[in-house]
C-alpha atoms as a PDB file:
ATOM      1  CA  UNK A   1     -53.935   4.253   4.293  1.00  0.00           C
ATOM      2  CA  UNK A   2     -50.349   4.591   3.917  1.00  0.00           C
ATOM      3  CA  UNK A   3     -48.410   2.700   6.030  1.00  0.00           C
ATOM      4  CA  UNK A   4     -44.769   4.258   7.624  1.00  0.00           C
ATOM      5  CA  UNK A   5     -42.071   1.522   7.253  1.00  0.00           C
ATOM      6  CA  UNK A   6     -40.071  -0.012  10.191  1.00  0.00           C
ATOM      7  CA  UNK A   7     -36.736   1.170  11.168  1.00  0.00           C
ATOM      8  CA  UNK A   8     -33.442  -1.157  12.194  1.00  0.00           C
ATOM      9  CA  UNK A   9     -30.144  -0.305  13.080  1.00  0.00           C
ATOM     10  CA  UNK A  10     -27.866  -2.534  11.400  1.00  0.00           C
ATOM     11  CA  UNK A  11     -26.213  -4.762  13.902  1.00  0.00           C
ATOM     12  CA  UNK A  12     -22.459  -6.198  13.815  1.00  0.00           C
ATOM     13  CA  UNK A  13     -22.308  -9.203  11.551  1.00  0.00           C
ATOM     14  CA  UNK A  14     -19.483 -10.727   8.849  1.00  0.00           C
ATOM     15  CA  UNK A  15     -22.567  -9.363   5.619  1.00  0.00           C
ATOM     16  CA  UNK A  16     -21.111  -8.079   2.829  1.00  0.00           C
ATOM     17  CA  UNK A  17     -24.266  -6.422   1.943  1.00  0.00           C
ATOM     18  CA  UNK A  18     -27.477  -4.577   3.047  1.00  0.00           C
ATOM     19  CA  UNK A  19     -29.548  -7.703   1.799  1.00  0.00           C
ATOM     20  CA  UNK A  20     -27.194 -10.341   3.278  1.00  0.00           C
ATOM     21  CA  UNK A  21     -28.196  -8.446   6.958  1.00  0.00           C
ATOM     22  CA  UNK A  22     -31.804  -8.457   6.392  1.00  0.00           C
ATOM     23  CA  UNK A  23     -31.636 -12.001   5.391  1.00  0.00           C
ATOM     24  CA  UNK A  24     -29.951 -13.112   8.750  1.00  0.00           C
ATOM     25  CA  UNK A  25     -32.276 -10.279  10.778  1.00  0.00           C
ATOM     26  CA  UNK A  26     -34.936 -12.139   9.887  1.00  0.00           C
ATOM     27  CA  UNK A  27     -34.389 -16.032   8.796  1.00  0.00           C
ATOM     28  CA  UNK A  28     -38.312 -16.703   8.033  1.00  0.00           C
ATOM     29  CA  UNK A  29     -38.392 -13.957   5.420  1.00  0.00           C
ATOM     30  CA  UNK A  30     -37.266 -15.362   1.981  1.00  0.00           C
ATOM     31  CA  UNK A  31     -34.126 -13.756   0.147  1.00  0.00           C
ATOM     32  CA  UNK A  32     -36.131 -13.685  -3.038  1.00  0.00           C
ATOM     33  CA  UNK A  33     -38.980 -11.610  -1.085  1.00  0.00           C
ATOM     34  CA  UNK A  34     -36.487  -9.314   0.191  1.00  0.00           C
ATOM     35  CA  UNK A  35     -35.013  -9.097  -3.470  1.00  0.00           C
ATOM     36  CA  UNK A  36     -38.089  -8.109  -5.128  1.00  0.00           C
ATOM     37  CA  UNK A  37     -38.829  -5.657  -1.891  1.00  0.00           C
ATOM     38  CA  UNK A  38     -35.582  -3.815  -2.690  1.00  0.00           C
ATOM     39  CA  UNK A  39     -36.482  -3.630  -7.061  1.00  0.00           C
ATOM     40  CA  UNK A  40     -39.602  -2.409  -5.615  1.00  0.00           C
ATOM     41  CA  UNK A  41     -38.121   0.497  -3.648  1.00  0.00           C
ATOM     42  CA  UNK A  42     -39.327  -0.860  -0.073  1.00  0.00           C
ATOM     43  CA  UNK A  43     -35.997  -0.768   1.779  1.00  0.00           C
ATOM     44  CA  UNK A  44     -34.732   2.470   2.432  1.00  0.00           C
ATOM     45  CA  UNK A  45     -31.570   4.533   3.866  1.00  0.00           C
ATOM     46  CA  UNK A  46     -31.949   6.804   6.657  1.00  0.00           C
ATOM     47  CA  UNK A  47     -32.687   9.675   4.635  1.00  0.00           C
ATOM     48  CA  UNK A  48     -36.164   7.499   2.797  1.00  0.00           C
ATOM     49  CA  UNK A  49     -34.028   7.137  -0.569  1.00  0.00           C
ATOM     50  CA  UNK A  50     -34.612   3.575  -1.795  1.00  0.00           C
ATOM     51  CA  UNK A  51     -31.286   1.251  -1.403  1.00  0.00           C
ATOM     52  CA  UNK A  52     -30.092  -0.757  -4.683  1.00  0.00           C
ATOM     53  CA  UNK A  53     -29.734  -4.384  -4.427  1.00  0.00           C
ATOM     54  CA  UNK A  54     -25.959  -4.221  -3.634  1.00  0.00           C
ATOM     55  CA  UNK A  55     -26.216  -1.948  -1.310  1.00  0.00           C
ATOM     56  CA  UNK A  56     -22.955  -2.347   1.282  1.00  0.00           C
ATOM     57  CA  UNK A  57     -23.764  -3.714   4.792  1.00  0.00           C
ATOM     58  CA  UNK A  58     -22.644  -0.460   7.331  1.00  0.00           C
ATOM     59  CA  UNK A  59     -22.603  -1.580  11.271  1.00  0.00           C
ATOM     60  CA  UNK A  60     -24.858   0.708  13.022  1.00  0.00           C
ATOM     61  CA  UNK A  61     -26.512   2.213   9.603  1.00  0.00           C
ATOM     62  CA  UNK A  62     -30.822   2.680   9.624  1.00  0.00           C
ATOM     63  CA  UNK A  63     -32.169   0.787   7.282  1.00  0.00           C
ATOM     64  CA  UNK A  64     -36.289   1.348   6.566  1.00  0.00           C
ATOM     65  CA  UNK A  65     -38.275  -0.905   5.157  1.00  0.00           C
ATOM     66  CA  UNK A  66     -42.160  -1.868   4.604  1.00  0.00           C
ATOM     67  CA  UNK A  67     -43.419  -4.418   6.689  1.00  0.00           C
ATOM     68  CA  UNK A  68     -45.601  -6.652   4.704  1.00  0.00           C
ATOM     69  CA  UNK A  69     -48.450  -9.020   5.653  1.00  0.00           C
ATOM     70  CA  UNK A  70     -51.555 -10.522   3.514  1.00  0.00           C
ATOM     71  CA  UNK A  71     -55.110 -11.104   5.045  1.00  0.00           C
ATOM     72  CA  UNK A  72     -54.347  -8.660   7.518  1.00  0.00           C
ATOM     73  CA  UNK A  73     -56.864  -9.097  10.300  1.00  0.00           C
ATOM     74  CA  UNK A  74     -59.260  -6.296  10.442  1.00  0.00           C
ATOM     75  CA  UNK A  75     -58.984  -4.310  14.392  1.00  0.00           C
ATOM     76  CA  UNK A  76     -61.757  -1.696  15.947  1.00  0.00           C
ATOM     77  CA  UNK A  77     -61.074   1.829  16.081  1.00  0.00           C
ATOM     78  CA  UNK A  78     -61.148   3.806  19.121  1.00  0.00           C
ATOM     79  CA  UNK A  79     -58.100   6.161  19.302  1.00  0.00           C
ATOM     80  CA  UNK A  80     -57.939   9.297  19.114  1.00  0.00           C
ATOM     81  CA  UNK A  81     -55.915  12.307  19.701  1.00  0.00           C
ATOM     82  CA  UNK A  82     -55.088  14.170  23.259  1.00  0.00           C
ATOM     83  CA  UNK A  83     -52.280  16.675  22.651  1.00  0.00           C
ATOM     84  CA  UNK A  84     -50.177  17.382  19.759  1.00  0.00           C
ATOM     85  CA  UNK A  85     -47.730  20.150  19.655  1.00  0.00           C
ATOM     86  CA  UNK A  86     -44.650  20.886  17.484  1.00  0.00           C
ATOM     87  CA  UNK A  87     -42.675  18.335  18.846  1.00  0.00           C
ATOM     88  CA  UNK A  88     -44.880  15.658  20.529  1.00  0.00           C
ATOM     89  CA  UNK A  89     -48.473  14.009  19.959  1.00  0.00           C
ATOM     90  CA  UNK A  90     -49.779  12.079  22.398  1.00  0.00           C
ATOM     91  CA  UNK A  91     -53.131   9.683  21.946  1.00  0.00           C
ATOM     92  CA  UNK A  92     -54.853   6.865  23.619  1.00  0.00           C
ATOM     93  CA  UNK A  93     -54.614   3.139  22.354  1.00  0.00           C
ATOM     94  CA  UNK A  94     -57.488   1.503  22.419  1.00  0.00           C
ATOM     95  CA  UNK A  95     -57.415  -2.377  23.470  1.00  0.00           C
ATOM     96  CA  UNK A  96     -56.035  -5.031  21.342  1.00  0.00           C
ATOM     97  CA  UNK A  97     -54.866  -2.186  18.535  1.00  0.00           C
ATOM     98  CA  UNK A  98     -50.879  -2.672  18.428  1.00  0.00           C
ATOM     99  CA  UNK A  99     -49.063   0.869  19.091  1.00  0.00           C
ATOM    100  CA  UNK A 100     -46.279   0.243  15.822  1.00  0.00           C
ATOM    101  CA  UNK A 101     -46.201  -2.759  12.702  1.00  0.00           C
ATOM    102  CA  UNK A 102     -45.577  -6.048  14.271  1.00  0.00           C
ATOM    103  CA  UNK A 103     -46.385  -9.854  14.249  1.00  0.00           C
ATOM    104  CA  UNK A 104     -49.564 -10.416  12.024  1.00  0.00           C
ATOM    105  CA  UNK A 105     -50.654  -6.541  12.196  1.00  0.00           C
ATOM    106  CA  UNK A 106     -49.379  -3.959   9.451  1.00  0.00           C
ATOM    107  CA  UNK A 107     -51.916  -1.594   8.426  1.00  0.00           C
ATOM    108  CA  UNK A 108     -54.097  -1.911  11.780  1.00  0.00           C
ATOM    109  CA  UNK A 109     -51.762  -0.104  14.259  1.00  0.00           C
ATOM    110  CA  UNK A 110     -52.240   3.321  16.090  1.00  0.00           C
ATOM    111  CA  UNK A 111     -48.992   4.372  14.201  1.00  0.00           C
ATOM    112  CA  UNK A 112     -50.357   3.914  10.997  1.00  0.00           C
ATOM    113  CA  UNK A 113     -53.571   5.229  11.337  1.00  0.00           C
ATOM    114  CA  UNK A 114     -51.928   8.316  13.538  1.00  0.00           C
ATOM    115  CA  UNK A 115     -50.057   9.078  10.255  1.00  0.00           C
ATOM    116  CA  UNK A 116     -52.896   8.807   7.974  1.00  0.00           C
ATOM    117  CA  UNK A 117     -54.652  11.373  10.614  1.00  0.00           C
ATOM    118  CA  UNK A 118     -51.954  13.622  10.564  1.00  0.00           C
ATOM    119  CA  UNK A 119     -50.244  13.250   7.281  1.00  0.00           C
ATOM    120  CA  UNK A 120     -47.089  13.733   9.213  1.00  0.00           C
ATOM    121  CA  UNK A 121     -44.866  10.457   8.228  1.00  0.00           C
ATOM    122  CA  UNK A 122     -42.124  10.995  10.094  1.00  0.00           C
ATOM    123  CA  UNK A 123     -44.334  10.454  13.346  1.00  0.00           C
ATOM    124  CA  UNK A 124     -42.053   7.779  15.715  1.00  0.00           C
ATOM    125  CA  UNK A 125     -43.377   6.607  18.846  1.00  0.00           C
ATOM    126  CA  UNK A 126     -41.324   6.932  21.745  1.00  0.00           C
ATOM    127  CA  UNK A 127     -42.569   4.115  24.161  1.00  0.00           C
ATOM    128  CA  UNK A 128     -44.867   0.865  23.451  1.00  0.00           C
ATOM    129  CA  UNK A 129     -47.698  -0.482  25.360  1.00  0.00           C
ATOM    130  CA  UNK A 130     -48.547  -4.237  25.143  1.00  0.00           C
ATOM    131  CA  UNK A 131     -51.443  -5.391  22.273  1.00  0.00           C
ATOM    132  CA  UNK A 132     -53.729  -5.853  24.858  1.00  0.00           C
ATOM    133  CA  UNK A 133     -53.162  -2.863  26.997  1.00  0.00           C
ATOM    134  CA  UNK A 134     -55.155   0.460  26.536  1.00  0.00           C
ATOM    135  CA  UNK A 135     -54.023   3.952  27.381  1.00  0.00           C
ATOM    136  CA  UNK A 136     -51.889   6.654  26.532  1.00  0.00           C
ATOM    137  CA  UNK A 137     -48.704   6.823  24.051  1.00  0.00           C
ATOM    138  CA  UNK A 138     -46.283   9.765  23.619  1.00  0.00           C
ATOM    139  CA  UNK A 139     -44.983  10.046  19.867  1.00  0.00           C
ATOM    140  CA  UNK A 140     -41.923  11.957  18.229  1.00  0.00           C
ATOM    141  CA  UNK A 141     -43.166  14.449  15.619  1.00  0.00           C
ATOM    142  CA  UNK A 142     -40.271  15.954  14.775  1.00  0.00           C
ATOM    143  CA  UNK A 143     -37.002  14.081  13.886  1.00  0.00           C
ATOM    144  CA  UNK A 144     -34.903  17.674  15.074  1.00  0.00           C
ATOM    145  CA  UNK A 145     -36.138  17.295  18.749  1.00  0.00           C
ATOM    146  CA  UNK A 146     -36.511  13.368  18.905  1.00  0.00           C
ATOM    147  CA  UNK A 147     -33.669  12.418  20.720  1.00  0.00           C
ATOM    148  CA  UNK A 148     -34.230  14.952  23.488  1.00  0.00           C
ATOM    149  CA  UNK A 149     -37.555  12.736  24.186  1.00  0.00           C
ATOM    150  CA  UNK A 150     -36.367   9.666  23.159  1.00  0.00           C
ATOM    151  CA  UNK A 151     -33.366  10.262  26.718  1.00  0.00           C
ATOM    152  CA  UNK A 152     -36.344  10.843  28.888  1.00  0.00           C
ATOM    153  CA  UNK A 153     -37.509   7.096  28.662  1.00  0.00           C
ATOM    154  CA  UNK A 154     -33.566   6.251  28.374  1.00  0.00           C
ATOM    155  CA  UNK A 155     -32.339   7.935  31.067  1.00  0.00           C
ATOM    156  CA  UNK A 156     -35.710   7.102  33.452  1.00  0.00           C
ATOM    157  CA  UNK A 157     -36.550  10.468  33.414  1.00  0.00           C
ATOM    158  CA  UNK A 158     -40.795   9.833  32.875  1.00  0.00           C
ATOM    159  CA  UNK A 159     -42.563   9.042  35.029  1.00  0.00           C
ATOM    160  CA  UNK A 160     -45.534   6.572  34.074  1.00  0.00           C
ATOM    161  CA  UNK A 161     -48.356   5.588  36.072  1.00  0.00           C
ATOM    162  CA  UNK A 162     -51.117   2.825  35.153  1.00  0.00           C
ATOM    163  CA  UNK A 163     -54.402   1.646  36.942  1.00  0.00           C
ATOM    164  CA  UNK A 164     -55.204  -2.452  37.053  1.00  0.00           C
ATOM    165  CA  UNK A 165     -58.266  -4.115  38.524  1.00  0.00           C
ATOM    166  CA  UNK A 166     -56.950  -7.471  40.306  1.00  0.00           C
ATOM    167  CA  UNK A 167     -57.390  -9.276  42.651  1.00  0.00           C
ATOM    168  CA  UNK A 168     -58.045  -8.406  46.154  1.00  0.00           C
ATOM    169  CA  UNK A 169     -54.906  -8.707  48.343  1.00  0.00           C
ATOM    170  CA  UNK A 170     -55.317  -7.897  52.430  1.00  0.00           C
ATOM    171  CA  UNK A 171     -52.133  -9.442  53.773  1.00  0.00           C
ATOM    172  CA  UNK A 172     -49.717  -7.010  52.023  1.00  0.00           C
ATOM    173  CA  UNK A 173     -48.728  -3.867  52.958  1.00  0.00           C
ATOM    174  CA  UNK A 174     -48.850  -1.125  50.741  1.00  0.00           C
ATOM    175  CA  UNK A 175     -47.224   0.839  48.346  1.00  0.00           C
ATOM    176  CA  UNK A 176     -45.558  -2.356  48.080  1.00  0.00           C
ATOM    177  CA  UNK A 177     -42.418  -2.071  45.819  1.00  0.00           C
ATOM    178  CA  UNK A 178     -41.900  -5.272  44.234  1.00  0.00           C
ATOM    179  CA  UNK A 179     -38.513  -5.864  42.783  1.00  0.00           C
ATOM    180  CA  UNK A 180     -37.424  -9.369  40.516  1.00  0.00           C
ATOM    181  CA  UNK A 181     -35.086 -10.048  37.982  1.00  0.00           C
ATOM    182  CA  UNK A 182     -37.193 -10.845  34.815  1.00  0.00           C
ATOM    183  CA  UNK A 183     -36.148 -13.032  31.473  1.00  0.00           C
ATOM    184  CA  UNK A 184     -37.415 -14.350  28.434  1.00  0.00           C
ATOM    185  CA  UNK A 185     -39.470 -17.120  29.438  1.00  0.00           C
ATOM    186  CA  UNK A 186     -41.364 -19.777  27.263  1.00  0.00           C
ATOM    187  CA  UNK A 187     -42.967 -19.300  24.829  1.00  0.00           C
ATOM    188  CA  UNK A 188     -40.803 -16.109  23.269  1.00  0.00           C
ATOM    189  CA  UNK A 189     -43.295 -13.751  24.009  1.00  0.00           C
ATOM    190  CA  UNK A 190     -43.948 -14.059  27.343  1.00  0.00           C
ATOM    191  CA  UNK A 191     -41.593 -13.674  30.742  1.00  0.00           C
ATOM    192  CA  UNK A 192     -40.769 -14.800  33.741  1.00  0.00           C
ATOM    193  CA  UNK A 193     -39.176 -14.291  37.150  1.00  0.00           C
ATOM    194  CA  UNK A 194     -36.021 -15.647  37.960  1.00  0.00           C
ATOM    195  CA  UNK A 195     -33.169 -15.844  40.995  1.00  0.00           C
ATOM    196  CA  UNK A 196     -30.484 -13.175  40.583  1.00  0.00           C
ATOM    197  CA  UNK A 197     -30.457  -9.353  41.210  1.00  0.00           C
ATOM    198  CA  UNK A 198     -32.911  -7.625  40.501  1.00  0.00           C
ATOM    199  CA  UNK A 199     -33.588  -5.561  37.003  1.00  0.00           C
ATOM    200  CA  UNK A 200     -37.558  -4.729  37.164  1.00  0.00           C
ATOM    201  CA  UNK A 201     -38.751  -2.584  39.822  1.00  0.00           C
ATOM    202  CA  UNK A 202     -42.594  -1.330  40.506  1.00  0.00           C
ATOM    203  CA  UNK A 203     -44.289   0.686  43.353  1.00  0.00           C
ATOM    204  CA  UNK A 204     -47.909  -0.469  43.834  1.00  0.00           C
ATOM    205  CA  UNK A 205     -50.628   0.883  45.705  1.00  0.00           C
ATOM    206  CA  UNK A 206     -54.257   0.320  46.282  1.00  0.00           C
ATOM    207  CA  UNK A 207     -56.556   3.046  44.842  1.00  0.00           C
ATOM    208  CA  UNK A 208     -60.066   1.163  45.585  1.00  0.00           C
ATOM    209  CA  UNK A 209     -60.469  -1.613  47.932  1.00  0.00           C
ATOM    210  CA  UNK A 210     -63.902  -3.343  46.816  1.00  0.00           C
ATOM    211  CA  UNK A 211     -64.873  -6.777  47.523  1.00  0.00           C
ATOM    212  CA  UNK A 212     -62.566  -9.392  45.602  1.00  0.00           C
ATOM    213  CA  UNK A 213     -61.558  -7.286  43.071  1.00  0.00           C
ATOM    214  CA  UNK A 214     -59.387  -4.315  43.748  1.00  0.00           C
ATOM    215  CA  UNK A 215     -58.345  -1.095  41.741  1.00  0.00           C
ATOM    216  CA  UNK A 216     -54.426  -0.575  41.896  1.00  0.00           C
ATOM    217  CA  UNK A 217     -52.103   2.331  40.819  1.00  0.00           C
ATOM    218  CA  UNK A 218     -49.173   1.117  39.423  1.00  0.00           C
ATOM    219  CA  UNK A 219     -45.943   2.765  39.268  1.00  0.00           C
ATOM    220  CA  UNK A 220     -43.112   1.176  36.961  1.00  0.00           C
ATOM    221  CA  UNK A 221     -39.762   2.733  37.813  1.00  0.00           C
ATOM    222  CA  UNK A 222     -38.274   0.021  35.562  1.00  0.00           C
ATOM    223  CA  UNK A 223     -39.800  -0.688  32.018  1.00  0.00           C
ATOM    224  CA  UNK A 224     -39.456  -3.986  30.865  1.00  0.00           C
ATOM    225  CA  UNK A 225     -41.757  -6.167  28.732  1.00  0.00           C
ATOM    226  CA  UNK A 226     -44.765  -7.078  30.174  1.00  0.00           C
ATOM    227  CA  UNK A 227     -43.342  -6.007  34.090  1.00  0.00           C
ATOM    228  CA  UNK A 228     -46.424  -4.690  35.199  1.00  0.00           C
ATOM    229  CA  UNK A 229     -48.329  -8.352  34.298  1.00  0.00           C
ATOM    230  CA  UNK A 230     -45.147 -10.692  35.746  1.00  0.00           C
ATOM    231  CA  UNK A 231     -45.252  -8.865  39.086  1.00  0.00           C
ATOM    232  CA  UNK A 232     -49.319  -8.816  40.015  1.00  0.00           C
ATOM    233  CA  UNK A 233     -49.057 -12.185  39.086  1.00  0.00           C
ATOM    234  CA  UNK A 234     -45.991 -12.832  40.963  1.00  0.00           C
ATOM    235  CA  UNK A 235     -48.255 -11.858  43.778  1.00  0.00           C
ATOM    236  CA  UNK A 236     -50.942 -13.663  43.209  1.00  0.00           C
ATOM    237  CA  UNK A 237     -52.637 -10.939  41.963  1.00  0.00           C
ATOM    238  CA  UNK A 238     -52.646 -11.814  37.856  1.00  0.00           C
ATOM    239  CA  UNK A 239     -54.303  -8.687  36.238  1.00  0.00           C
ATOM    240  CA  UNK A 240     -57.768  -9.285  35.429  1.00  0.00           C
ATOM    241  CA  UNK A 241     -58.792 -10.942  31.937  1.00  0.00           C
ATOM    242  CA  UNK A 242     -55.157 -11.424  31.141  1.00  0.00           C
ATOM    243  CA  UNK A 243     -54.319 -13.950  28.240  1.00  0.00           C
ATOM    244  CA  UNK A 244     -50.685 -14.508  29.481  1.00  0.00           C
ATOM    245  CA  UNK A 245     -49.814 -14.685  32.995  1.00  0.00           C
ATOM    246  CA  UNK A 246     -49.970 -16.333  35.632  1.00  0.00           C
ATOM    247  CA  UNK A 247     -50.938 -19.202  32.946  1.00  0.00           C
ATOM    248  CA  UNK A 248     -50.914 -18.843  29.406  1.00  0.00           C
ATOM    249  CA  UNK A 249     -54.519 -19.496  28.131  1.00  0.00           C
ATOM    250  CA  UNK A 250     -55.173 -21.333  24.712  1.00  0.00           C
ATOM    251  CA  UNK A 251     -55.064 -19.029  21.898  1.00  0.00           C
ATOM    252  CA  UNK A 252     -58.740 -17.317  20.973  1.00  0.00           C
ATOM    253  CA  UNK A 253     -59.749 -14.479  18.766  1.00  0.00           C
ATOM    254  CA  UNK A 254     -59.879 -10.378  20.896  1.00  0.00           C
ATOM    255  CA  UNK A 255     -62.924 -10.291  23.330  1.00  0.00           C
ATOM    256  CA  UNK A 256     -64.356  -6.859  23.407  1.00  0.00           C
ATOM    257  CA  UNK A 257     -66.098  -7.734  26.218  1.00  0.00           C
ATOM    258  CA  UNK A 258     -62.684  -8.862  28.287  1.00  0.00           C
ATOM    259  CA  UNK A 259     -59.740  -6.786  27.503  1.00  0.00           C
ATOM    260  CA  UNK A 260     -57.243  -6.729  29.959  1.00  0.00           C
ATOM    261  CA  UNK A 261     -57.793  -4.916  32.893  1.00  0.00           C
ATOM    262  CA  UNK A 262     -54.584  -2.788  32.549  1.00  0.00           C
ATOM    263  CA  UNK A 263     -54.445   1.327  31.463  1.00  0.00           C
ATOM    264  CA  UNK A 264     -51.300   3.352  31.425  1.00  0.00           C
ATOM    265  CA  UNK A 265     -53.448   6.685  31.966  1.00  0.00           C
ATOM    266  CA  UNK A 266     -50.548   8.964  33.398  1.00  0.00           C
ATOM    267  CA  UNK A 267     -47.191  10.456  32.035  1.00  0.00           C
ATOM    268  CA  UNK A 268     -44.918  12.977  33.310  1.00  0.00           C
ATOM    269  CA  UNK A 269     -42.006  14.543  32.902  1.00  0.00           C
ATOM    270  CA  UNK A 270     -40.085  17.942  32.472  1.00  0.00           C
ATOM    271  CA  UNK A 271     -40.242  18.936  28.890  1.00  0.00           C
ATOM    272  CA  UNK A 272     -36.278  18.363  28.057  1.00  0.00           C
ATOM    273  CA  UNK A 273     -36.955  22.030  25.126  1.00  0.00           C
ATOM    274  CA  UNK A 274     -39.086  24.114  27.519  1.00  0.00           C
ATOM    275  CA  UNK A 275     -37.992  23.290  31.167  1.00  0.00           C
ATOM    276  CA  UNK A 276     -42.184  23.050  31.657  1.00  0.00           C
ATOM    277  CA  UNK A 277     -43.660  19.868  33.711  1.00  0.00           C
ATOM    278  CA  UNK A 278     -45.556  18.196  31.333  1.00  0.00           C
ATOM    279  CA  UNK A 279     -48.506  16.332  32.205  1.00  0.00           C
ATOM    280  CA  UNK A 280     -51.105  13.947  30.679  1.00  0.00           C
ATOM    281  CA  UNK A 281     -53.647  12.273  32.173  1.00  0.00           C
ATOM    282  CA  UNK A 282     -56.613  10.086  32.064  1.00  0.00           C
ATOM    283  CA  UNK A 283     -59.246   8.598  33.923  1.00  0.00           C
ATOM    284  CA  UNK A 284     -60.991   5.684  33.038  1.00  0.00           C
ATOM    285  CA  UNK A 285     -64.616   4.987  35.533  1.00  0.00           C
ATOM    286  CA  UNK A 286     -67.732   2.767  34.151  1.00  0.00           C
ATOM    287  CA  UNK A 287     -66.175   1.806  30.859  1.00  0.00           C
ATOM    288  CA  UNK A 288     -66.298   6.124  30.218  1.00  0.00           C
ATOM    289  CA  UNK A 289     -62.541   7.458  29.721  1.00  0.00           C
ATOM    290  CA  UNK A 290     -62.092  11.299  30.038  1.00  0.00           C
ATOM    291  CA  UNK A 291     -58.816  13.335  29.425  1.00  0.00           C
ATOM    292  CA  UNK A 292     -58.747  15.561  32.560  1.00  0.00           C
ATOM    293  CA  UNK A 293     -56.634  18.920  32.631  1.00  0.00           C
ATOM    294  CA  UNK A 294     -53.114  18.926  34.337  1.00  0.00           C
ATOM    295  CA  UNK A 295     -55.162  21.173  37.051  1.00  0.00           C
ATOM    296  CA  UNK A 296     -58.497  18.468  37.445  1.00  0.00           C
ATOM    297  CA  UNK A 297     -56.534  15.569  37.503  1.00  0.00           C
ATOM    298  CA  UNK A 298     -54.513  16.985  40.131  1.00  0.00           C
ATOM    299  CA  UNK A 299     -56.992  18.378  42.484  1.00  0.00           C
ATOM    300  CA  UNK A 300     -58.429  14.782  42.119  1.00  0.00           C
ATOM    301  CA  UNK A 301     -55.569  13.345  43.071  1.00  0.00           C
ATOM    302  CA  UNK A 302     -56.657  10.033  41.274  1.00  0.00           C
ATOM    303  CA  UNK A 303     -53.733   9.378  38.785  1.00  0.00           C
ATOM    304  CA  UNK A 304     -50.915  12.471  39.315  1.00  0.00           C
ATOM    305  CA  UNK A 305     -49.766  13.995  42.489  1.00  0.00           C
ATOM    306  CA  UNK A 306     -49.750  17.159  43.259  1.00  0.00           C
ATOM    307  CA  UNK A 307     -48.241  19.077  40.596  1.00  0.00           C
ATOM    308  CA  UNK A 308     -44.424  20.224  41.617  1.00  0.00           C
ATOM    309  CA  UNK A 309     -42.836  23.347  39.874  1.00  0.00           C
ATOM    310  CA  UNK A 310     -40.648  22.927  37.193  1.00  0.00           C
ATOM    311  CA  UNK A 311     -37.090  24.908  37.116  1.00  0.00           C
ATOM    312  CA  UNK A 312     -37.358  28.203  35.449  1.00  0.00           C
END
């Protein structure tokens, strides 16, 4: 399976050299490894030609390179592919599978395997979902139309919509928008609220009121890391089976039989080449997902309103 390499943007810094920058990018990564990754023709330019070994540094220049990990920990299958056009593919992430190369995880990662799939290398995705989150992901296919997607999610031009099961919570009044002001919080990975003005914004509203456990629609108009998790918690609602928040639990292999009870099963937004409103959507009932049709999951009205006409 081949695997597509990771991009970075060169960042300001006093390096005389390509190698100096990766070097201070990334401090646990030893200069001799990233040495014999260059003679090896693992670090790239923009263009995938491999970079000599004095290669000068260039503030804002793309570097690729191949992520590499030993005793990579083997992860289930389970994606697979909903729409894929000229200039967009769009599939669902299983649970626990990581959307691009990161931490321990190389080779097992919807990206790579996407790429095997497709044979299309130049396959970017332009969004992530958390590890432990399941649901859909919209990928670049074509580097000629990328940045018209990539201002969508930029310019808060999508619009994404997830379901949760938490738990129940009668004294609020909903939609509920919840606004905070979120930061890195301890340890890296996780976050936290904190006083100041707000910079994380969801609207939240009760799809299935059952018992103690409730079904919620969640609508981030804000999309920062892990938002969706920090704010049920927030109110004491944490997301059920999740690993993080409102406590972080001690560290234990995936449980198949308690991922996190968190989908993103909706995008939309108006296709920046066509003018069209696109829609995807899924719906996820007795552990059986379906991809519904703009026109079902409309009439259902269970994850996308009532579709609105596009200019044009």
């Amino acid at each position: 399976m081949t695997t597509p390499p990771s991009r970075l943007q060169l960042p300001p810094g006093p390096w005389q050299t390509v190698l100096e920058a990766l070097c201070a990018r990334f401090p646990r990564i030893p200069e001799a490894q990233w040495r014999e990754r260059f003679v090896r023709g693992r670090v790239l330019d923009a263009s995938g030609a491999p970079l000599p070994l004095d290669a000068p540094y260039r503030l804002g220049a793309e570097v690729q390179y191949f992520r590499e990990v030993t005793d990579e920990p083997a992860l289930p299958g389970g994606e697979y592919v909903v729409h894929h056009d000229a200039h967009l593919l769009v599939a669902f992430k299983p649970h626990y599978l990581p959307v691009a190369p990161t931490g321990a995880w190389v080779r097992q990662t919807l990206l790579t395997r996407l790429v095997a799939l497709t044979g299309n290398p130049a396959l970017v995705p332009l969004h992530r979902l958390d590890r432990d989150t399941a649901g859909l992901v919209l990928f670049s296919t074509d580097p000629a139309s990328r940045g018209a997607y990539q201002a969508l999610f930029r310019e808060r031009r999508i619009r994404k919509v997830y379901r949760a099961l938490a738990p129940a919570l009668p004294g609020l009044a909903f939609p509920h928008l919840h606004r905070s002001r979120l930061e890195a919080g301890e340890p890296f990975f996780r976050m936290r609220e904190a006083d100041g003005p707000a910079n994380s914004e969801t609207r939240i509203e009760v799809l299935e009121r059952d018992g103690p456990l409730w079904t919620y629609t969640l609508h981030p108009v804000t999309g920062r890391k892990h938002q969706l998790r920090v704010h049920m918690a927030a109110l004491g609602a944490p997301i059920l089976h999740d690993r993080y928040y409102p406590q972080l639990q001690p560290q234990a292999p995936d449980d198949p039989a308690r991922p996190l009870q968190l989908v993103a099963c909706g995008l939309e937004f108006e296709d920046p080449i066509s003018g069209e409103i696109r829609r995807f959507c899924l719906v996820e009932r007795c552990g059986e997902t379906q991809v519904l049709s703009p026109a079902a999951a409309a009439s259902m009205a269970l994850v996308i309103d009532s579709p609105r006409r596009g200019p044009g």
